[in-house]
Protein backbone atom coordinates (compact mmCIF):
# COMPACT_ATOMS: atom_id res chain seq x y z
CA UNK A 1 0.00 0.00 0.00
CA UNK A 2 2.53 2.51 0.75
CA UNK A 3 4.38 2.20 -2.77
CA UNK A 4 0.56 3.27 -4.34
CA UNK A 5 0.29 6.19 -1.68
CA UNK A 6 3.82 7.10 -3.06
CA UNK A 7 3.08 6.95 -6.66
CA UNK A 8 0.08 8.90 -5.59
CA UNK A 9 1.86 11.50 -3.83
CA UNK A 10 4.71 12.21 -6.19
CA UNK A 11 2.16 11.80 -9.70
CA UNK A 12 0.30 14.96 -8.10
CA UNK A 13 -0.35 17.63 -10.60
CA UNK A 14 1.64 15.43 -13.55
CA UNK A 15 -0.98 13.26 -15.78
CA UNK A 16 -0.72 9.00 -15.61
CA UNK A 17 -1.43 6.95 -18.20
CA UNK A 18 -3.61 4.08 -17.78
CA UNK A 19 -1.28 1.73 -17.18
CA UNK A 20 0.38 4.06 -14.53
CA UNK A 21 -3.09 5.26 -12.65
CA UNK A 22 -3.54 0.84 -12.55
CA UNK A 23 -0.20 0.32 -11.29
CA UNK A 24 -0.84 2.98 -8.62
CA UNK A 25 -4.39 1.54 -7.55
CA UNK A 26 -2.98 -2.02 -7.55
CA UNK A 27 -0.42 -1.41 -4.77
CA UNK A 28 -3.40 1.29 -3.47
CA UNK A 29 -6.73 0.31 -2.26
CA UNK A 30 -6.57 -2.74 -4.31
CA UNK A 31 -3.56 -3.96 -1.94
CA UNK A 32 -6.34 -3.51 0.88
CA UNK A 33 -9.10 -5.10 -0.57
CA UNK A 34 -7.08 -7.77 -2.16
CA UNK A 35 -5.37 -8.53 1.23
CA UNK A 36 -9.04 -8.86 3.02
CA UNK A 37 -10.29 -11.36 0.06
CA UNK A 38 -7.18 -13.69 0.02
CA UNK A 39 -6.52 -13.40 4.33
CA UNK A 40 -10.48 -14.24 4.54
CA UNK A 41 -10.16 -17.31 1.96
CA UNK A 42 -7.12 -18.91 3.71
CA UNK A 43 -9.68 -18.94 7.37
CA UNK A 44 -11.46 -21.87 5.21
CA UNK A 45 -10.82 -24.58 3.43
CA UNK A 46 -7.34 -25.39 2.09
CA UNK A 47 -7.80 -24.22 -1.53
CA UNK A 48 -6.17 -24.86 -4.55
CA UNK A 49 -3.78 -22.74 -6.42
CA UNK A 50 -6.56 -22.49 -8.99
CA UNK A 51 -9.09 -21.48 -6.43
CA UNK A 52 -6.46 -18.93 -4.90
CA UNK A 53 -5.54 -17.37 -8.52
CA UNK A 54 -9.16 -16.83 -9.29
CA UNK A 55 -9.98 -15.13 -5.99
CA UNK A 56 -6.80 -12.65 -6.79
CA UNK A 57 -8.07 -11.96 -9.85
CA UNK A 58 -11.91 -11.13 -8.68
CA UNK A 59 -9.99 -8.97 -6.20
CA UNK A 60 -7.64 -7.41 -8.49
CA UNK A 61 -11.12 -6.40 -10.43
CA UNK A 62 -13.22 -5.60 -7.41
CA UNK A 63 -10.33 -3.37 -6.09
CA UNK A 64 -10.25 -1.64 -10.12
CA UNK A 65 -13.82 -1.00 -10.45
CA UNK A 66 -13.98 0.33 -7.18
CA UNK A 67 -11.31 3.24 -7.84
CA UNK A 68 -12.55 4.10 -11.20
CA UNK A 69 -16.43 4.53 -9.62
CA UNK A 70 -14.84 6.55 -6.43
CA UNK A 71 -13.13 8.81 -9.44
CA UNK A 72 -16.22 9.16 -11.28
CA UNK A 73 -18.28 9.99 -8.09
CA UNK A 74 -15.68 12.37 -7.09
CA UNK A 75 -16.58 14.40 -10.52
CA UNK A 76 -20.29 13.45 -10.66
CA UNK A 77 -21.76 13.14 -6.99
CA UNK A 78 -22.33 16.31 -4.06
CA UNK A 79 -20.27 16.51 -1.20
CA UNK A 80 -23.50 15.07 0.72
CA UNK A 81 -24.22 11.46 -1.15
CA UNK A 82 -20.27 11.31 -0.80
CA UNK A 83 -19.66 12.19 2.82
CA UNK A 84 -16.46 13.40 1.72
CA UNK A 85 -15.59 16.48 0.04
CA UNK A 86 -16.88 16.17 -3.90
CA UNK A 87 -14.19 17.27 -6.35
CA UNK A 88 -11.33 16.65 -4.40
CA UNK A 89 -8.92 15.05 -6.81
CA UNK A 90 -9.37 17.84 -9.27
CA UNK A 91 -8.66 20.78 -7.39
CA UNK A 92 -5.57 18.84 -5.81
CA UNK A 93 -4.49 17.85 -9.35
CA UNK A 94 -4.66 14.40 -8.29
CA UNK A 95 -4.05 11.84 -12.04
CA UNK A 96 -7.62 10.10 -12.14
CA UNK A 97 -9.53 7.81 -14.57
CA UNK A 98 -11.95 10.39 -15.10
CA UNK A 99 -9.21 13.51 -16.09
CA UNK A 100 -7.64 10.60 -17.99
CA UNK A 101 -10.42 9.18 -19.80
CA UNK A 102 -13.17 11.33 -19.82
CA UNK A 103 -16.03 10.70 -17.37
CA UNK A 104 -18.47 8.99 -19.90
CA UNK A 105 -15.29 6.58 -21.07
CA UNK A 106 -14.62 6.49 -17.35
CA UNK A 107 -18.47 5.09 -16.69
CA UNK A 108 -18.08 2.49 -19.14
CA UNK A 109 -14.89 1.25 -18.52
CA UNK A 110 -16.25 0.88 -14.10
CA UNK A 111 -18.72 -1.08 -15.61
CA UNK A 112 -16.21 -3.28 -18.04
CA UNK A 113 -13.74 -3.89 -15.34
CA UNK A 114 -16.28 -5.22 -12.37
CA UNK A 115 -16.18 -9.19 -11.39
CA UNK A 116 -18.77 -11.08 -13.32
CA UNK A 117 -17.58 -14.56 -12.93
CA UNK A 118 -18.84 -15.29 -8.99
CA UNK A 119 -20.94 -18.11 -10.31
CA UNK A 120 -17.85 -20.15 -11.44
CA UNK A 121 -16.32 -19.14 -8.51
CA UNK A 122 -19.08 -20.87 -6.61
CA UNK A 123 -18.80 -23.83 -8.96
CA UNK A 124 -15.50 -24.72 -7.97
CA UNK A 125 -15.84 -23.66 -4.58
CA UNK A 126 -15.35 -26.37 -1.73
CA UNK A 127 -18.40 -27.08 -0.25
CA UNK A 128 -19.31 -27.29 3.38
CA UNK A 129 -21.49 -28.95 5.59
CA UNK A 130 -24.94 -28.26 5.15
CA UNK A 131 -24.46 -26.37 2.23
């Protein structure tokens, strides 16, 4: 997490490319939420390496989609439905899907880049009792 807040910190006020705002949220939030999906999985059953891959991935894409929608609610949503302070990452020159994209490309690709697999998750899934 702290090499994203870095990349974050030094990128202010200079534009990212894709590739570079990914990077950043990767090691970012998506370092937090991936942590909480793969420390949660290994408090279960001993999965497989297949099993373990696939829930990195859905976090690598929950963690994605989440940034991109907090950047396009930054732009699009008031300060009250955030409960933060709406426009944030524009007036601190902050490198953002939405200032790279566009905020209707920015839309589309949030909606592109969430997890839509959970059902073969759930196929390969051990099962336990009772279930």
């Amino acid at each position: 997490m702290a090499g994203g807040q870095q990349i974050d910190l030094e990128s202010t006020g200079k534009p990212l490319t894709l590739a570079e705002l990914e990077v950043m949220h990767i090691h970012k939030t998506g370092a937090l939420i991936r942590a909480a999906v793969l420390l949660g999985s290994s408090c279960g059953s001993n999965l497989s390496e297949t099993q373990k891959e696939r829930l990195n991935r859905y976090a690598k894409a929950v963690g994605l989609a989440f940034q991109v929608v907090d950047d396009v609610l930054d732009t699009d949503a008031s300060t009250a439905t955030l409960g933060k302070t709406a426009g944030k990452d524009s007036r601190q020159r902050k490198s953002t899907y939405v200032s790279a994209m566009g905020l209707k490309r920015a839309r589309d690709f949030a909606k592109s880049c969430a997890p839509r697999r959970t059902t073969r998750w759930r196929a390969s899934a051990p099962r336990r009792a009772g279930e």
